[in-house]
Protein backbone atom coordinates (compact mmCIF):
# COMPACT_ATOMS: atom_id res chain seq x y z
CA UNK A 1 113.12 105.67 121.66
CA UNK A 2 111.40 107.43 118.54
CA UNK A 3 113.34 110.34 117.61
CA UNK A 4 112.60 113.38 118.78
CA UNK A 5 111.23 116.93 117.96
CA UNK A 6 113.83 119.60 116.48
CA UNK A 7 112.58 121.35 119.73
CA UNK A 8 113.29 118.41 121.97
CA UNK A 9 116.68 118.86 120.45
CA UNK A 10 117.99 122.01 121.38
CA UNK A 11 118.51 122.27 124.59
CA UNK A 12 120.99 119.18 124.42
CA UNK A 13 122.71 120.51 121.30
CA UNK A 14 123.04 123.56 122.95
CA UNK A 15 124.49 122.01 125.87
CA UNK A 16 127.17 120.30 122.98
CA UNK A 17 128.39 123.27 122.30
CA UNK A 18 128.73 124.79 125.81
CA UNK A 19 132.23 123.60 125.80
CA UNK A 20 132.83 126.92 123.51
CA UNK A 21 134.31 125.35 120.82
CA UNK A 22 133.70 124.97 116.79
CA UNK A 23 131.67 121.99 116.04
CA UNK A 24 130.77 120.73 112.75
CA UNK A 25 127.05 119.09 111.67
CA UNK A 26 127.91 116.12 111.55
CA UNK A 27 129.66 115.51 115.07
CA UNK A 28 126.48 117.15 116.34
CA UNK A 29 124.01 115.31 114.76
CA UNK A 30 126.17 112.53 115.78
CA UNK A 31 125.92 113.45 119.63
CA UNK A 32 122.27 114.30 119.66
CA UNK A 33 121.81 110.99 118.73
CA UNK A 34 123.97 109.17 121.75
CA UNK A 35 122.23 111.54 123.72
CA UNK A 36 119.24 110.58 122.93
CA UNK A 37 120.23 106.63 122.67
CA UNK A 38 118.80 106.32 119.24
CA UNK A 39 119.48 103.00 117.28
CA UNK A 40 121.02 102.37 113.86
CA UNK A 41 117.77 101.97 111.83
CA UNK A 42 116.72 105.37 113.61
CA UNK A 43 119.73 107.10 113.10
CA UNK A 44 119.12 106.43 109.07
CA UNK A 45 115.69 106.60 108.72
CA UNK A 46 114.77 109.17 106.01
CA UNK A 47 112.27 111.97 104.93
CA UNK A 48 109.60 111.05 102.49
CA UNK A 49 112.08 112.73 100.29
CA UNK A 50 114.61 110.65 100.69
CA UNK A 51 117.45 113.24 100.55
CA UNK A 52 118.22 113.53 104.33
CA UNK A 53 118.39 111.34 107.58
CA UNK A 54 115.12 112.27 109.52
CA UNK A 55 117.73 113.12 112.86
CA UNK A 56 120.27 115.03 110.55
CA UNK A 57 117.13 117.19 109.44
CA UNK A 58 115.79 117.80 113.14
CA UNK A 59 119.50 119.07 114.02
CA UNK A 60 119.85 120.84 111.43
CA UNK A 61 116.43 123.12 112.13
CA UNK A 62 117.47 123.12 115.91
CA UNK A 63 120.51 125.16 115.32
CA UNK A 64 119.10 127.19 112.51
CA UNK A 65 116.65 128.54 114.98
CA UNK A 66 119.11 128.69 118.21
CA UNK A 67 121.31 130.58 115.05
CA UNK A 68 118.47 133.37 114.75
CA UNK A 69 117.48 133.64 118.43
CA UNK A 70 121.76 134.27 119.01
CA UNK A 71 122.29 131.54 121.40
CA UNK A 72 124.65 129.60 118.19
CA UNK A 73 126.71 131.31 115.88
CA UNK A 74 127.56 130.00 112.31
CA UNK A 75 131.45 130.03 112.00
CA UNK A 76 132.14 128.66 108.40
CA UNK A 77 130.17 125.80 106.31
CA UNK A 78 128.68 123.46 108.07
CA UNK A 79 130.34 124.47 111.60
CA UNK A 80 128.89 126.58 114.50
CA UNK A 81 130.20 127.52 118.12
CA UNK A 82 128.34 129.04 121.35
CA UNK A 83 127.86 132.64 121.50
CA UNK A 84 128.12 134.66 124.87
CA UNK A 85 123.93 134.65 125.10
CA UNK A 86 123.93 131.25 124.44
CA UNK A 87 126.02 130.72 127.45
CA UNK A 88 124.10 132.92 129.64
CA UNK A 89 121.02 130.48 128.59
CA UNK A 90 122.94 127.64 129.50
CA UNK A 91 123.79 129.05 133.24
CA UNK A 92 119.22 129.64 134.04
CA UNK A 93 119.93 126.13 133.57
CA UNK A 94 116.29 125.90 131.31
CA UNK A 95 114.27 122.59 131.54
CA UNK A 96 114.25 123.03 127.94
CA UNK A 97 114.16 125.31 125.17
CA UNK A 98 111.64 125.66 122.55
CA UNK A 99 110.43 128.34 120.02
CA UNK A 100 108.34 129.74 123.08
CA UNK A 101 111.79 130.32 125.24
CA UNK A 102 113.27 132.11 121.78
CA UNK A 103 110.31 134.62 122.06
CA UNK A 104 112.06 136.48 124.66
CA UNK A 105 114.88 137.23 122.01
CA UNK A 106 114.02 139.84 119.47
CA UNK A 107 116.07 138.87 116.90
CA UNK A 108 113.78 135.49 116.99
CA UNK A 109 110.54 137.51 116.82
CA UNK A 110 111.84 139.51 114.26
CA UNK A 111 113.12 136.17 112.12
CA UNK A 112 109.58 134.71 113.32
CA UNK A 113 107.61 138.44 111.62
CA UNK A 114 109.37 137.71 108.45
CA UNK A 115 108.01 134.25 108.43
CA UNK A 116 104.56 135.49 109.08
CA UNK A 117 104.09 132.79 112.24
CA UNK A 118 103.13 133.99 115.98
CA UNK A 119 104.98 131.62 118.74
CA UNK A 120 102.37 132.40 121.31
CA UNK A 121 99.18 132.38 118.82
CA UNK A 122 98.94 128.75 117.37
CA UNK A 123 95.64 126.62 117.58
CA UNK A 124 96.12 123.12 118.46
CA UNK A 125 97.07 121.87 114.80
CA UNK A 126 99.13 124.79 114.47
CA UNK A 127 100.79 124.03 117.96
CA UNK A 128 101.11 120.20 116.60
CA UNK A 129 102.74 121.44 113.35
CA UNK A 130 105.29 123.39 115.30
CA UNK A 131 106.89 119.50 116.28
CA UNK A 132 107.61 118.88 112.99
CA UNK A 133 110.66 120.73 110.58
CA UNK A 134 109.33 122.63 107.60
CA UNK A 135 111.08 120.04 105.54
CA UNK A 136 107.94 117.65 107.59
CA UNK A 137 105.33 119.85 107.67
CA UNK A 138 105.24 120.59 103.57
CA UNK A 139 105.56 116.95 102.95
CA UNK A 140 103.06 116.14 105.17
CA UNK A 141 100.89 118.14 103.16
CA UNK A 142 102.19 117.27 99.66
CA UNK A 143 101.62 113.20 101.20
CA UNK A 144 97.44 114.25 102.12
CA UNK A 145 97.42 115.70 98.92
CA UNK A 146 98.40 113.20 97.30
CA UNK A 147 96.30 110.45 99.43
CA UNK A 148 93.03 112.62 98.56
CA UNK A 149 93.81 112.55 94.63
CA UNK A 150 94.62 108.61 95.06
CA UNK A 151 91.06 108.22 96.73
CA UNK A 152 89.14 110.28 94.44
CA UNK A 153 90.59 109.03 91.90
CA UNK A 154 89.82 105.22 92.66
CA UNK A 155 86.55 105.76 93.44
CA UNK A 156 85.79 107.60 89.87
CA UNK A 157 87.69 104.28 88.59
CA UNK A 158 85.21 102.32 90.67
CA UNK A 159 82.17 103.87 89.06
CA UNK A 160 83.18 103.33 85.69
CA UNK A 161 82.23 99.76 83.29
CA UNK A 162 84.36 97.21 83.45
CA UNK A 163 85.17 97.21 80.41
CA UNK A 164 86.46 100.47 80.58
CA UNK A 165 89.23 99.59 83.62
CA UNK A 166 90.41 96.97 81.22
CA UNK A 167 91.40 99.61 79.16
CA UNK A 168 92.55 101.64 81.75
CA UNK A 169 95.11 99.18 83.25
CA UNK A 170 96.33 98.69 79.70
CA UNK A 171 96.97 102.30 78.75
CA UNK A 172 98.78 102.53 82.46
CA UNK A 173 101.11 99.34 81.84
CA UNK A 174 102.20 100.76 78.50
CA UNK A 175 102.48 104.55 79.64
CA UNK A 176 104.67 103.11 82.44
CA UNK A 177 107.10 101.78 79.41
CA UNK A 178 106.38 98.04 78.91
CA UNK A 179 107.74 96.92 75.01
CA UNK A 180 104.84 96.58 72.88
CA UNK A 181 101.81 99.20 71.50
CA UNK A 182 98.35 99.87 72.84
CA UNK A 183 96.87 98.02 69.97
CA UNK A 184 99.12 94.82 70.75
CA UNK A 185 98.39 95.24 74.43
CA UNK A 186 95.06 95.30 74.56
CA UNK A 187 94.48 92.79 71.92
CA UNK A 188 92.95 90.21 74.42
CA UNK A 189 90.48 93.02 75.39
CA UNK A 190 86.75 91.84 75.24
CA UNK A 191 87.64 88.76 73.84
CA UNK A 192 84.66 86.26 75.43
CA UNK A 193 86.60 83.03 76.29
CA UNK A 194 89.59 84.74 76.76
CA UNK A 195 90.62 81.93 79.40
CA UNK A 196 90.72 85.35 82.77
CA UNK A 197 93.59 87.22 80.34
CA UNK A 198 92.11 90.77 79.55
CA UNK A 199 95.77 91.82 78.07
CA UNK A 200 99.09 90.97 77.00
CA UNK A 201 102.26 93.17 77.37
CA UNK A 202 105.82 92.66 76.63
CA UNK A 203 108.33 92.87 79.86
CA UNK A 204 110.78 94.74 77.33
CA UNK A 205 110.87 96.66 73.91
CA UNK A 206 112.37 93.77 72.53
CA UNK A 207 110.16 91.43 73.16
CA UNK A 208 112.11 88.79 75.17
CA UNK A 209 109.31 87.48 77.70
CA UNK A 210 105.55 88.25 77.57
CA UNK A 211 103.35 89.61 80.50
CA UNK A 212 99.56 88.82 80.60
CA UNK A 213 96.88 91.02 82.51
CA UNK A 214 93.88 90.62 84.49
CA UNK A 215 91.83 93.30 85.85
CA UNK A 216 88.62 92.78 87.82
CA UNK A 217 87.20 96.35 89.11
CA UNK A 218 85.60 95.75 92.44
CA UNK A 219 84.09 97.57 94.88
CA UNK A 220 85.71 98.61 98.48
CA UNK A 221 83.46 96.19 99.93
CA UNK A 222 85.20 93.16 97.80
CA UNK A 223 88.28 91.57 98.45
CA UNK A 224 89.91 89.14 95.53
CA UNK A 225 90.19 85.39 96.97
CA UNK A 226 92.40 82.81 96.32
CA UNK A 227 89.72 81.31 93.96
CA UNK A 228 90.04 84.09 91.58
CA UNK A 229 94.19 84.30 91.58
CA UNK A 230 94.06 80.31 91.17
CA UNK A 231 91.84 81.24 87.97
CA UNK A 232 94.27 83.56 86.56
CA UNK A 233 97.49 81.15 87.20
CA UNK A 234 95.48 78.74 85.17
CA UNK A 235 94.62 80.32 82.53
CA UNK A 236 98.35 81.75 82.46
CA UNK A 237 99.23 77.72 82.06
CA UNK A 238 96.80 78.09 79.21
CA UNK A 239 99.07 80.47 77.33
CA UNK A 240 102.24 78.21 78.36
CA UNK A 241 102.90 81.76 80.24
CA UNK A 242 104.84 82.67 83.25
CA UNK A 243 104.41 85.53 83.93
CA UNK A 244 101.43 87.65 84.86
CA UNK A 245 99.63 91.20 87.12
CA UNK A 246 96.38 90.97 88.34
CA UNK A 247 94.92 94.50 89.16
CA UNK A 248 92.27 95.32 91.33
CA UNK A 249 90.47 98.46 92.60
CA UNK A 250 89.62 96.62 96.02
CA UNK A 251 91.94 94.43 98.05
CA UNK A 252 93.38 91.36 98.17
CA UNK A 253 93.07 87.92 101.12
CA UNK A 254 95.84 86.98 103.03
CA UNK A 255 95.02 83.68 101.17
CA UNK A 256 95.10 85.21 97.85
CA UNK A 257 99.00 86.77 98.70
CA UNK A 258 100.20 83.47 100.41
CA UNK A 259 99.42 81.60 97.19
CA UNK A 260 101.07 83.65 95.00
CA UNK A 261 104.05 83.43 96.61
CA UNK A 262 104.19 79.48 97.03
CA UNK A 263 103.58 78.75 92.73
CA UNK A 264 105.95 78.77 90.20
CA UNK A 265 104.36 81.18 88.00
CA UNK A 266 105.43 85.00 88.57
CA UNK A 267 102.22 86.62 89.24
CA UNK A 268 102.05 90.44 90.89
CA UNK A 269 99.15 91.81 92.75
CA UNK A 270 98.32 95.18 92.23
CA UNK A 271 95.54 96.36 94.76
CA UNK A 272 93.20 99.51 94.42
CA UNK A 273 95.92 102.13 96.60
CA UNK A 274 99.26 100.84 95.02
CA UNK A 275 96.76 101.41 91.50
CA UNK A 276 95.98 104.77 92.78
């Protein structure tokens, strides 16, 4: 099953610690998650962030907000126990527990006031935000921030000459800390019969291997075929090279992928998101 809300999640922790005694994070996170049957690649799936298991994060906000309604106490690091209130809440027997059944505690509408949220005023985003931790909620918005700039961005790219996203790919390649200058990378640059190679850049400062570029600036509408790759690994033979990126601002065919993978030659496709 997918894993659930931190709401969805504290009814059953709560119920983990109805046997009164200390528990520690971990053993909790690790019973939430036989309770809920999830599998190994759920139990370890990750935030955006990458600094905390997905589950670990849910449990964690489950008992932080149990902790300020009074139903969990914190004992020491990382540990927490039942408190008397929490017990009474476990005897109504609830069909579950969310930040709507903490309302009724005042120290939860109090730690709610400080937060400036309402638990009984939420629109229907609002209501769908409440699902997620704050952890998931702020990288949810940093991600559609970041997915607007990408877009924006590529279609200013789009809009500009040719010539002028030749230069751009260059400038990226060597910002991102390929071996060689800007002068020596883009010294292929609006070359005519430059044999589909519109720049050369070292793999390494020292020079050991040499990467060539192509970069065809396309419209949303285009995708680059397996004609155009089988171009580029030509003219990479050309050079006696074997290596080589071919960036694009639109996408790339199935057919265009499947051949890359079956030649000798190293070539990587960069399409217009993974540019963005």
């Amino acid at each position: 099953m997918a894993i659930p809300d931190f709401q969805a999640i504290m009814l059953p922790l709560l119920t983990i610690a109805g046997d009164q005694q200390e528990h520690s994070f971990r053993t909790a996170t690790e019973a939430v998650s036989e309770h809920f049957r999830l599998t190994e690649t759920e139990q370890k799936e990750l935030l955006s962030s990458g600094r905390q298991t997905r589950v670990r994060n849910r449990v964690g906000w489950a008992r932080t907000y149990m902790v300020k309604a009074g139903l969990l106490e914190t004992t020491r690091r990382g540990y927490f126990r039942i408190t008397d209130r929490g017990l009474d809440v476990l005897k109504q027997k609830p069909a579950h527990i969310n930040q709507k059944f903490l309302g009724q505690f005042a120290d939860f509408r109090e730690f709610k006031a400080r937060r400036h949220e309402k638990p009984d005023e939420q629109s229907n985003a609002q209501a769908h935000a409440e699902l997620d931790t704050p952890e998931e909620t702020v990288e949810a918005a940093h991600q559609k921030l970041r997915d607007d700039l990408a877009e924006e961005l590529l279609d200013t790219v789009r809009r500009c000459s040719p010539s002028f996203f030749e230069r751009l790919v260059i400038d990226l390649l060597v910002k991102m800390g390929y071996g060689g200058t800007r002068k020596d990378a883009g010294a292929a640059i609006g070359q005519s019969g430059d044999g589909g190679i519109d720049g050369i850049i070292k793999e390494d400062r020292l020079g050991l291997d040499t990467v060539y570029v192509q970069a065809k600036r396309w419209g949303t509408d285009s995708t680059v075929g397996r004609p155009e790759i089988q171009k580029f690994a030509g003219a990479l033979q050309g050079h006696r090279a074997r290596k080589g990126v071919f960036l694009s601002t639109s996408s790339f065919s199935k057919e265009a992928r499947n051949y890359v993978s079956r030649i000798d030659s190293k070539i990587v496709l960069i399409d217009g998101d993974t540019l963005a």
